[in-house]
N, C-alpha and C. Protein backbone atom coordinates (compact mmCIF):
# COMPACT_ATOMS: atom_id res chain seq x y z
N UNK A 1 105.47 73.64 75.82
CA UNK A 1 106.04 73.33 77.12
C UNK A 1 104.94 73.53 78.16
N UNK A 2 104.88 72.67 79.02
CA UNK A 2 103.89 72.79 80.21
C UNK A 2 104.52 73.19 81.33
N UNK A 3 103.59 73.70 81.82
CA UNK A 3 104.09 74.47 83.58
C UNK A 3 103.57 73.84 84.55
N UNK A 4 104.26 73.20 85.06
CA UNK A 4 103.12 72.93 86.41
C UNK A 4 103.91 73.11 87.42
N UNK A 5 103.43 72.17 88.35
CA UNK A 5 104.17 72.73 90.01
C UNK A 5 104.92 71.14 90.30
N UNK A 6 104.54 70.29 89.90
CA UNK A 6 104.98 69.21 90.17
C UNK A 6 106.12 68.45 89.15
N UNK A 7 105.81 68.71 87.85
CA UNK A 7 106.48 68.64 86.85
C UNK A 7 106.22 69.20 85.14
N UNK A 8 107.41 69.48 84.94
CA UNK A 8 107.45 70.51 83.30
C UNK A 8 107.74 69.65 82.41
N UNK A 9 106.92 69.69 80.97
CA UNK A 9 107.10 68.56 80.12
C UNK A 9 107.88 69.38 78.85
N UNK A 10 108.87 69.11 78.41
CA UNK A 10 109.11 70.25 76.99
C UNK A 10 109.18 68.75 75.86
N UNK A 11 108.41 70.12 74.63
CA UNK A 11 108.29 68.93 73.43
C UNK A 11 109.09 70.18 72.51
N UNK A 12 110.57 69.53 72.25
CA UNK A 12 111.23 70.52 71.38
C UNK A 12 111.58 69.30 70.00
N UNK A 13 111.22 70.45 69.02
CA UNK A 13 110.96 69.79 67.34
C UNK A 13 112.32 70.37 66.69
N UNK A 14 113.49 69.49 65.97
CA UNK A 14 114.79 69.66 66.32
C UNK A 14 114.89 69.70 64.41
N UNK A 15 113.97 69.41 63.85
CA UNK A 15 113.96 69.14 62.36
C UNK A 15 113.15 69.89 61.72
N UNK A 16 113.76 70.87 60.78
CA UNK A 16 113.51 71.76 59.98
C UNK A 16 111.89 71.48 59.11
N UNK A 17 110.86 71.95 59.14
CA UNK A 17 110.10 72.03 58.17
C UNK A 17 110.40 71.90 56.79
N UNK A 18 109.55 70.73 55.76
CA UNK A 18 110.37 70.89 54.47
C UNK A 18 109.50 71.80 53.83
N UNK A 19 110.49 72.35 52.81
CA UNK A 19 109.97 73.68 52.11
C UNK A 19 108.92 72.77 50.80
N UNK A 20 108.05 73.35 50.00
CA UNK A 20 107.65 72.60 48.87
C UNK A 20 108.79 72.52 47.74
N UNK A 21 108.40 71.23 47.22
CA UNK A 21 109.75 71.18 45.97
C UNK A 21 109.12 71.85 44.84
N UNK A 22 109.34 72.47 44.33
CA UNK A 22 108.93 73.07 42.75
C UNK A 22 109.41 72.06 42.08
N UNK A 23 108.79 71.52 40.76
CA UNK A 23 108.87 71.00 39.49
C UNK A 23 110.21 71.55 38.59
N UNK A 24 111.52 70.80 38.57
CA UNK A 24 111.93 71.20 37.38
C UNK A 24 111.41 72.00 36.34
N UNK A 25 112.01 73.53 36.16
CA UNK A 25 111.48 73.75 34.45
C UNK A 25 110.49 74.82 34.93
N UNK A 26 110.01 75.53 36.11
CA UNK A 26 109.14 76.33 36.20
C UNK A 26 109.89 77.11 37.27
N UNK A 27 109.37 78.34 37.48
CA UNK A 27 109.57 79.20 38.09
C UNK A 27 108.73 79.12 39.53
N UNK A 28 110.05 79.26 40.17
CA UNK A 28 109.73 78.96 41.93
C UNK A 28 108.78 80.70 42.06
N UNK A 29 107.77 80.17 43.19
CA UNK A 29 106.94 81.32 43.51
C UNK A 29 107.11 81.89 44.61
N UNK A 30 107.37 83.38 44.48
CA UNK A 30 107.53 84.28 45.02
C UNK A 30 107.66 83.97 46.74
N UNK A 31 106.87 83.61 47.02
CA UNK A 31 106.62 83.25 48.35
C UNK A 31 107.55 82.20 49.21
N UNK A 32 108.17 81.24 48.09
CA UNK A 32 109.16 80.40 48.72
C UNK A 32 110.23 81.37 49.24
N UNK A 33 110.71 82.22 48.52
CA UNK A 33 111.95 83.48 49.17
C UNK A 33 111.68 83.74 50.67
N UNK A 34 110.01 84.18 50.95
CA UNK A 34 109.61 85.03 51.95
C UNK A 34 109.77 83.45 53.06
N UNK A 35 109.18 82.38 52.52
CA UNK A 35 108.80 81.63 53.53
C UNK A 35 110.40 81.29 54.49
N UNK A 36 111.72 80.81 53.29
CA UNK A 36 112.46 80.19 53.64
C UNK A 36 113.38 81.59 54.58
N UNK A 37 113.13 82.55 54.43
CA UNK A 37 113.69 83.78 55.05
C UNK A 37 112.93 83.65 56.62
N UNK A 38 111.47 83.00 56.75
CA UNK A 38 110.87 83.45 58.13
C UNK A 38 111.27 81.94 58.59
N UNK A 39 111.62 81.08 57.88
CA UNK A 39 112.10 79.88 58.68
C UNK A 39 113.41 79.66 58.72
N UNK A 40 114.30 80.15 58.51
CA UNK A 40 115.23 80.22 59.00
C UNK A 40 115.28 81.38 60.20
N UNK A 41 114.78 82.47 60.19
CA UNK A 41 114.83 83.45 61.21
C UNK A 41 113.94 82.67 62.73
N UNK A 42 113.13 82.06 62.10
CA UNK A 42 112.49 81.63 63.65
C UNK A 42 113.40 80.30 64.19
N UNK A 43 114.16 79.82 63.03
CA UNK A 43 115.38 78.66 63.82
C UNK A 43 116.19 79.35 64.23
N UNK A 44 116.24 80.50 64.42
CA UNK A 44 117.16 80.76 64.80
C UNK A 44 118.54 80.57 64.11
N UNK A 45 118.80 80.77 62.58
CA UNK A 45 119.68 81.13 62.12
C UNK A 45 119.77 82.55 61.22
N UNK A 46 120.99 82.98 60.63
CA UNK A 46 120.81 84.19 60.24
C UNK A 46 119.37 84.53 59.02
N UNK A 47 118.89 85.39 58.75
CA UNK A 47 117.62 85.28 57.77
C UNK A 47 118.38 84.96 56.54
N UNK A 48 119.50 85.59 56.30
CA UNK A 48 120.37 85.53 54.76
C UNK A 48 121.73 84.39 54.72
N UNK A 49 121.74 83.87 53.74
CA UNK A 49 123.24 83.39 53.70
C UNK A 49 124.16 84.24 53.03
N UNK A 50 125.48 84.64 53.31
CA UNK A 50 126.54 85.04 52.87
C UNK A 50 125.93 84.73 51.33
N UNK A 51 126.79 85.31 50.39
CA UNK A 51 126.53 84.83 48.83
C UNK A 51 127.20 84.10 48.09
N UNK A 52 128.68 83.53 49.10
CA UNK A 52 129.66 82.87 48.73
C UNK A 52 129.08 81.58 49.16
N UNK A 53 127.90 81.35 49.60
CA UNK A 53 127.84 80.05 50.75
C UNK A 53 126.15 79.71 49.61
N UNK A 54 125.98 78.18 49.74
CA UNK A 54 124.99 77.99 48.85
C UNK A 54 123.94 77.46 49.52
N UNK A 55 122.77 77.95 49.61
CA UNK A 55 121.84 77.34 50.28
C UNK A 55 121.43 76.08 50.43
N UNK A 56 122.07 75.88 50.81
CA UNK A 56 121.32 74.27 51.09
C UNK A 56 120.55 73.72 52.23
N UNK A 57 120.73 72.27 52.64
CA UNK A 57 119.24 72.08 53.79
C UNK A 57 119.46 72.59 55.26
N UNK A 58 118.49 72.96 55.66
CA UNK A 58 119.18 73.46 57.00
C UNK A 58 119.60 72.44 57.86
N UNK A 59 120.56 72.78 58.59
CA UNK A 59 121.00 71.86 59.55
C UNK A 59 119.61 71.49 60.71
N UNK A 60 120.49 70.55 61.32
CA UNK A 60 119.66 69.34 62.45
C UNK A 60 119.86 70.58 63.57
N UNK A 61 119.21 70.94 64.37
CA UNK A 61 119.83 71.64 65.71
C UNK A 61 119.37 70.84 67.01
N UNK A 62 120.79 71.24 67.67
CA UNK A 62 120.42 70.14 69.09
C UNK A 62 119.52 70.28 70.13
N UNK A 63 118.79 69.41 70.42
CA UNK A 63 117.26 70.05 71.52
C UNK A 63 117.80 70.62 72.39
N UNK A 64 118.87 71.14 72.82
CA UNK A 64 119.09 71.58 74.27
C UNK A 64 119.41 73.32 73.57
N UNK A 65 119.84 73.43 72.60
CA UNK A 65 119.66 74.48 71.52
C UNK A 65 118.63 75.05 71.57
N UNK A 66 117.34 74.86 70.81
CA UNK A 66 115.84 74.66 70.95
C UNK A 66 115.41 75.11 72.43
N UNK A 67 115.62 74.12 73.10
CA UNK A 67 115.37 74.78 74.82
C UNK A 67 115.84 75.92 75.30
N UNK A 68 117.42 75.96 74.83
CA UNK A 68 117.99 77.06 75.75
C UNK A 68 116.84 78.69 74.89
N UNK A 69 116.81 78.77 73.65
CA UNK A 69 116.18 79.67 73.48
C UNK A 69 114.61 79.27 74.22
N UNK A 70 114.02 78.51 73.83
CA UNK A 70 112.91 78.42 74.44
C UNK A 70 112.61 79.13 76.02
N UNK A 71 113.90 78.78 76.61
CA UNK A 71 113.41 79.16 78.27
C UNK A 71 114.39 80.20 78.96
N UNK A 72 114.82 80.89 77.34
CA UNK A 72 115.88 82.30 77.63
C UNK A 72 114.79 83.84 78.18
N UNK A 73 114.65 83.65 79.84
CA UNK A 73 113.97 84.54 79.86
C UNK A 73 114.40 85.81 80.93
N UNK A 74 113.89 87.00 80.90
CA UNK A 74 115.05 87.90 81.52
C UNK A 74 114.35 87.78 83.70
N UNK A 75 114.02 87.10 83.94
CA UNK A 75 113.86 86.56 85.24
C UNK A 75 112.27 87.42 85.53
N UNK A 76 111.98 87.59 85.50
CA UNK A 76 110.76 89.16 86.01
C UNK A 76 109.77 88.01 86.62
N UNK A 77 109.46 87.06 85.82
CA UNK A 77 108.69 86.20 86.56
C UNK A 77 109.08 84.92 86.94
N UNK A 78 108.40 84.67 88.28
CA UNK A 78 109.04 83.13 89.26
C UNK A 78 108.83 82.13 88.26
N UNK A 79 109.26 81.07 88.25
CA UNK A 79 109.11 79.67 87.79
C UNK A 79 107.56 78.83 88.91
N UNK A 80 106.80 78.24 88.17
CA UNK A 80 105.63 77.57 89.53
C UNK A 80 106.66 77.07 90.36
N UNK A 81 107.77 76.56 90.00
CA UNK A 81 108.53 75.77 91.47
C UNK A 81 108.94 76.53 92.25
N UNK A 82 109.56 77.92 92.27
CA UNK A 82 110.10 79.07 92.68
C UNK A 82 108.55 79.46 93.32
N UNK A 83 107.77 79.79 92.74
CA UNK A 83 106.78 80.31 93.24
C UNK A 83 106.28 79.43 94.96
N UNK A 84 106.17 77.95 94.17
CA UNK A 84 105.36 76.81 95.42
C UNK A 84 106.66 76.92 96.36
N UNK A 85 107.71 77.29 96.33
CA UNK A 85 109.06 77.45 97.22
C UNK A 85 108.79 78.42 98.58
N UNK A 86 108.55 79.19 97.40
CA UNK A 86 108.41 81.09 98.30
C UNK A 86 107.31 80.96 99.11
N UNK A 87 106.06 79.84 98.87
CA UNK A 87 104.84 80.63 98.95
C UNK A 87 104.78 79.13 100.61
N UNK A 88 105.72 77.88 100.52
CA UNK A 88 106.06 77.12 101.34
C UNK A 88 107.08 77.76 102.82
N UNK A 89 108.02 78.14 101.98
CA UNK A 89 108.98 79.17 102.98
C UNK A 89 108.61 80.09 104.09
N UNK A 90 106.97 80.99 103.35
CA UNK A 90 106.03 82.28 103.81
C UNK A 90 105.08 81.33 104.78
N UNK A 91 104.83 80.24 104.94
CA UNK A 91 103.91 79.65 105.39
C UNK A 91 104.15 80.07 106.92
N UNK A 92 105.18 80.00 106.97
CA UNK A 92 105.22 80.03 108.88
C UNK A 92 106.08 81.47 109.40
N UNK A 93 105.83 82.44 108.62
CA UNK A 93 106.49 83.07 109.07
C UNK A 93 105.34 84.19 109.69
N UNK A 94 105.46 84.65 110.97
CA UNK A 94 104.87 85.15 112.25
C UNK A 94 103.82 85.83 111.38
N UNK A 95 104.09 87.43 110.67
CA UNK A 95 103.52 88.09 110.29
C UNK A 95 101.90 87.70 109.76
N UNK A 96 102.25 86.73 108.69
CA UNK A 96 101.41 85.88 107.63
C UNK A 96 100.14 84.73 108.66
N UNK A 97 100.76 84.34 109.64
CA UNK A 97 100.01 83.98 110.64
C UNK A 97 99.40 84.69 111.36
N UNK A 98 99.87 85.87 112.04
CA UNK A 98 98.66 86.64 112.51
C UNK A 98 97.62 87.19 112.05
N UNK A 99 98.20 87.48 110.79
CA UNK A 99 97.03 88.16 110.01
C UNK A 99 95.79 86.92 109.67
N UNK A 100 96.35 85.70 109.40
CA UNK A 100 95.13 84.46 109.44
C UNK A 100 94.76 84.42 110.56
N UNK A 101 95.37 84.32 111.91
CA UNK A 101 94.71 84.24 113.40
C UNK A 101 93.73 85.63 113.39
N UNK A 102 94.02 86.57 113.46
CA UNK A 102 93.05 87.93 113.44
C UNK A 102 92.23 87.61 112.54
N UNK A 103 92.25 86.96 111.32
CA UNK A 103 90.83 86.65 110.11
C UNK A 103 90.21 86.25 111.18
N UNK A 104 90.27 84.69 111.51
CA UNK A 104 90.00 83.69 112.07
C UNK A 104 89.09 83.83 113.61
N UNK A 105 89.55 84.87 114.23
CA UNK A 105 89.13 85.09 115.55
C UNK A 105 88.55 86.42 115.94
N UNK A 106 88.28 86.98 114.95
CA UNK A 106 88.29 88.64 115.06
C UNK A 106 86.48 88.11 115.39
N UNK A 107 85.61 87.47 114.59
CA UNK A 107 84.43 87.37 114.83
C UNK A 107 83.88 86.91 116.27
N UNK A 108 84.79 86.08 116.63
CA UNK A 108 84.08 84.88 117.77
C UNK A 108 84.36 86.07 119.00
N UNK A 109 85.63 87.19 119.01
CA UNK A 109 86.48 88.38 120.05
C UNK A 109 85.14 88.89 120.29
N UNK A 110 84.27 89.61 118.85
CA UNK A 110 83.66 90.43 119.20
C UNK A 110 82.44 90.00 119.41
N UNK A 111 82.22 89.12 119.53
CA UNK A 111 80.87 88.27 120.13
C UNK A 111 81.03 87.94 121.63
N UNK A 112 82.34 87.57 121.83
CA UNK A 112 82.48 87.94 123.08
C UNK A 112 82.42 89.63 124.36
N UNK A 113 83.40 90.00 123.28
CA UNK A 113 83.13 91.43 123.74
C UNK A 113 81.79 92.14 123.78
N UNK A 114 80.63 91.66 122.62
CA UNK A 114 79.41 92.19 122.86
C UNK A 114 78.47 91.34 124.30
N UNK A 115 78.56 90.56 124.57
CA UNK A 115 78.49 89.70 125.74
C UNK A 115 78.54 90.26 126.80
N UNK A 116 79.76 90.84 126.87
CA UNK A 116 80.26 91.46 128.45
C UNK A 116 79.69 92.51 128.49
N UNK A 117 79.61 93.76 127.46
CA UNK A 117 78.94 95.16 127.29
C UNK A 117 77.21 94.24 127.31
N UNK A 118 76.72 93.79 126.85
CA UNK A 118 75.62 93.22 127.36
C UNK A 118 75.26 92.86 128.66
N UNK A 119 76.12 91.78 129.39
CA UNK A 119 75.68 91.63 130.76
C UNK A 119 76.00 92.74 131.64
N UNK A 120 77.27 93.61 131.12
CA UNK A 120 77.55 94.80 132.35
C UNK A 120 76.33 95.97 132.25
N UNK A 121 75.83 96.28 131.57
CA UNK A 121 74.88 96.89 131.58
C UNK A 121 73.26 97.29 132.29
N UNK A 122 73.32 98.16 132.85
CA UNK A 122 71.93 97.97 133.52
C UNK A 122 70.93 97.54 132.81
N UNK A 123 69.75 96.91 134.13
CA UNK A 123 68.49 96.08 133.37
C UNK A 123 67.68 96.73 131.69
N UNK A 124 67.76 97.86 132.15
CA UNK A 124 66.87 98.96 131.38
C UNK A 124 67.59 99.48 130.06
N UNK A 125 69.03 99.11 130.04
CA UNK A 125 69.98 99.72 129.04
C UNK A 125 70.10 98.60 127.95
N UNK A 126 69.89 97.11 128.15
CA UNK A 126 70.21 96.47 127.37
C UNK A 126 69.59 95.70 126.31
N UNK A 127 70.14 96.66 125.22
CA UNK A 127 69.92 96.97 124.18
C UNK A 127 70.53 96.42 122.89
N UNK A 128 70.27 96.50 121.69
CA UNK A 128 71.63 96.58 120.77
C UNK A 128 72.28 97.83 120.91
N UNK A 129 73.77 97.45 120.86
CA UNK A 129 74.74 98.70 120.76
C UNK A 129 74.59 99.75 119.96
N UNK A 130 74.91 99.40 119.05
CA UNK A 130 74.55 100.56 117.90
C UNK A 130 74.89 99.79 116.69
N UNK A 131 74.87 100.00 115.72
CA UNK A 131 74.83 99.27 114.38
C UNK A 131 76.42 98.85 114.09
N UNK A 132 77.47 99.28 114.55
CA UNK A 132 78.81 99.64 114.29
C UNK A 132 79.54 99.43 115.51
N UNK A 133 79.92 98.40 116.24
CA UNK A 133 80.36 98.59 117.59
C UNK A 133 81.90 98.65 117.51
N UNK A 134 82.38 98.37 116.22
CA UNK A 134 83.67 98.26 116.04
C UNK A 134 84.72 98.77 116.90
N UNK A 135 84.35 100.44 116.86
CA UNK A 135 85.56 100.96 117.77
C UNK A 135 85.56 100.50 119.05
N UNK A 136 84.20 99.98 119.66
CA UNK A 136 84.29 99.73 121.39
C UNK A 136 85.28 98.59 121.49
N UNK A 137 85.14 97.35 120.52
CA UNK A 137 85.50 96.43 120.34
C UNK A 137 87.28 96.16 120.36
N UNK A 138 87.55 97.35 119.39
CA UNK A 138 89.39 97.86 119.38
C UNK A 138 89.66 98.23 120.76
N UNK A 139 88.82 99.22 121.35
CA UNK A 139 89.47 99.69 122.56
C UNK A 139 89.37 98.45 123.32
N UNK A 140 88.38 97.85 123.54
CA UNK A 140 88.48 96.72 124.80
C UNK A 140 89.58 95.66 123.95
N UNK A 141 89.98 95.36 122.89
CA UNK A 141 91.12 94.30 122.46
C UNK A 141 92.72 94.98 123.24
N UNK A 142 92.74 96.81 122.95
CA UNK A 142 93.82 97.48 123.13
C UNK A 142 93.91 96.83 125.05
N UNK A 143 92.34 97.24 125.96
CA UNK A 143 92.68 97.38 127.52
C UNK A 143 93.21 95.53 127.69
N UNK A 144 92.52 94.81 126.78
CA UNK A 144 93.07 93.09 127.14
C UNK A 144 94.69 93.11 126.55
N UNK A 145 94.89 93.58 125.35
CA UNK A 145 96.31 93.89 125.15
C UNK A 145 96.90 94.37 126.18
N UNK A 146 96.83 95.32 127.01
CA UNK A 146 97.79 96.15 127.81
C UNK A 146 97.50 95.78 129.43
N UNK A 147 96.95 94.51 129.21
CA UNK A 147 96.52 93.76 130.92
C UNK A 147 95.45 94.01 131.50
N UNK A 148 94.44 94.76 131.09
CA UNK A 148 93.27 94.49 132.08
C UNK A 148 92.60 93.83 131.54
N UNK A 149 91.55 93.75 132.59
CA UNK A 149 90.39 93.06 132.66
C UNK A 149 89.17 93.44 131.39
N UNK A 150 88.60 93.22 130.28
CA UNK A 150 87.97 93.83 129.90
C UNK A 150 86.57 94.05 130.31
N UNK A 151 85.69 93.09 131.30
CA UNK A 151 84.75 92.94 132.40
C UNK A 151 84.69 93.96 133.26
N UNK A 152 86.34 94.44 134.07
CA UNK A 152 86.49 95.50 134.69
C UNK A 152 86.74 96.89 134.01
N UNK A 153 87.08 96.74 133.35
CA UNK A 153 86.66 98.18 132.36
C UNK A 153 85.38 98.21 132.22
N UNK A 154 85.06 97.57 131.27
CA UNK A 154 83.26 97.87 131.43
C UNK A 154 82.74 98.31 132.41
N UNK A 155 82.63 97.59 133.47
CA UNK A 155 81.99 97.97 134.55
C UNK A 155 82.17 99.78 135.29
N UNK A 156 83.88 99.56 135.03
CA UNK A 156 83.87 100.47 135.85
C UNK A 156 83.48 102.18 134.76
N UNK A 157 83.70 102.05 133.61
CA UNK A 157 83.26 103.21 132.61
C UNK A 157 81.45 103.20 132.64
N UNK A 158 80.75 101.92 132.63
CA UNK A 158 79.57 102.35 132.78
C UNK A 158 78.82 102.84 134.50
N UNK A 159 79.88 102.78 135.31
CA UNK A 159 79.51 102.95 137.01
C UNK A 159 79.92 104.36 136.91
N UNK A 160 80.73 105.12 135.78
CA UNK A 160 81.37 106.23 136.47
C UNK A 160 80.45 107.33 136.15
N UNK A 161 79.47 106.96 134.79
CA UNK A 161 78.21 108.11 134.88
C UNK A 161 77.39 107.09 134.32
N UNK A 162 76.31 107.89 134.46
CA UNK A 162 75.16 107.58 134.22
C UNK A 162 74.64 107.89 132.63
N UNK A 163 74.27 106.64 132.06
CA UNK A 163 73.74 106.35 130.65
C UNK A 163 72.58 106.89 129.80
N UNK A 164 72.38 107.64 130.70
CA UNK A 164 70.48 108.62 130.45
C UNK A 164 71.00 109.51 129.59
N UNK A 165 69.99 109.32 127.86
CA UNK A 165 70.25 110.39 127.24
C UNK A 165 71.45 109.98 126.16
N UNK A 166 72.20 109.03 126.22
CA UNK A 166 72.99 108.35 125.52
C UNK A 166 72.25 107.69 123.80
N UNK A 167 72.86 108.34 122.85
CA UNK A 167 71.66 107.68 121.96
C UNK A 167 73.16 106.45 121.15
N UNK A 168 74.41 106.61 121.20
CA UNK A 168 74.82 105.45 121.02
C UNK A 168 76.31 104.67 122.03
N UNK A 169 75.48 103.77 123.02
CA UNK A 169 76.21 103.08 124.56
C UNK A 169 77.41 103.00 123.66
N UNK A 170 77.65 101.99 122.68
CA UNK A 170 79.14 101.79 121.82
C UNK A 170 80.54 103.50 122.00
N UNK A 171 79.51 104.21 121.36
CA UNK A 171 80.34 105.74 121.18
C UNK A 171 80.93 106.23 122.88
N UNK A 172 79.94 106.02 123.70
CA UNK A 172 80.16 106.51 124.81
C UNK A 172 81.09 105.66 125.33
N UNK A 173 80.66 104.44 125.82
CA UNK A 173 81.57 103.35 126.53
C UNK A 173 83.09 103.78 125.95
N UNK A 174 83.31 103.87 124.69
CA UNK A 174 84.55 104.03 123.83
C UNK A 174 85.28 105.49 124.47
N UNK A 175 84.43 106.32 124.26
CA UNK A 175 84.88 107.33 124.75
C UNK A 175 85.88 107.81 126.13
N UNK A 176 84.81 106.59 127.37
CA UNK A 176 85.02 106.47 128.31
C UNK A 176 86.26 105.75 129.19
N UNK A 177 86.22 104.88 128.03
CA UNK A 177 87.83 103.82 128.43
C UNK A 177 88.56 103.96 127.89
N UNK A 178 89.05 104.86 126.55
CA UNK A 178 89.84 105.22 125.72
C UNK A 178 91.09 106.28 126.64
N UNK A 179 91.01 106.93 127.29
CA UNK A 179 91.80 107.85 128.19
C UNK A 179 92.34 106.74 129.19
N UNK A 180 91.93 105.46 129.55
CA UNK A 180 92.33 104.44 130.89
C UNK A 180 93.59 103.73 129.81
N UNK A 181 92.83 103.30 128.92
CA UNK A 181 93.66 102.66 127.92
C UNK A 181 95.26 103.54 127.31
């Protein structure tokens, strides 16, 4: 049986395997017992016959027979159509989108945000930040989250002291607007 997402093909085989015929006059080998015991058990009939009942050929069984065992399963896993359903359904739902918008924009934010901490900065200060600007970056997303200006924050955390002696602007600036925020 094939799986796909678009369409499932089943090839169900509805006719018994023939057993070998032994020759009149000799003794059937051992193995025919074992074989006709594991083929009947995998058709899905009992392994033994009653002893009143005489073995004979196995019956024809109906493909939908065949199938229903074939695709008797206790649910644990989706079907691909169930799956391409769920995974169509999830497409638009808010959560699943922000988290792609934040992939998506988190780089170009903080290129911006390094920009502004760049130009607000005195002549003599501007520098690279520090290797890690991350946290400055959260706090100025939190002060644009909660309505300000993030230009005017800057400005006004690097106007309120003086930067001399600072060995990383990122840590400090953070420090500084984190209590406004």
């Amino acid at each position: 049986m094939t799986r796909g997402t678009d369409m499932n093909v089943a090839f169900a085989i509805t006719t018994p395997a023939r057993a070998a015929d032994p020759r009149p006059g000799t003794r059937p080998a051992p193995e025919l017992d074992r074989h006709d015991h594991l083929r009947r058990e995998h058709a899905g009939y009992p392994p033994r016959l009653p002893s009143t009942a005489a073995p004979g050929p196995l019956r024809l069984r109906e493909p939908i027979a065949v199938l229903a065992d074939v695709l008797g399963r206790d649910g644990a896993e989706l079907s691909a159509t169930q799956t391409q359903q769920r995974n169509l359904a999830n497409a638009d739902h808010l959560g699943i989108l922000h988290a792609i918008w934040t992939a998506e924009t988190t780089a170009a934010r903080d290129d911006r945000y390094r920009d502004l901490v760049l130009a607000a900065l005195p002549p003599g200060r501007q520098q690279d930040l520090s290797p890690h600007p991350r946290w400055l970056f959260r706090t100025l997303r939190g002060a644009e989250l909660a309505g300000l200006d993030p230009a005017e924050v800057l400005r006004t955390a690097i106007d309120s002291r003086d930067l001399a002696g600072a060995r990383d602007i990122a840590a400090v600036l953070d420090a500084r607007i984190r209590p406004r925020v």
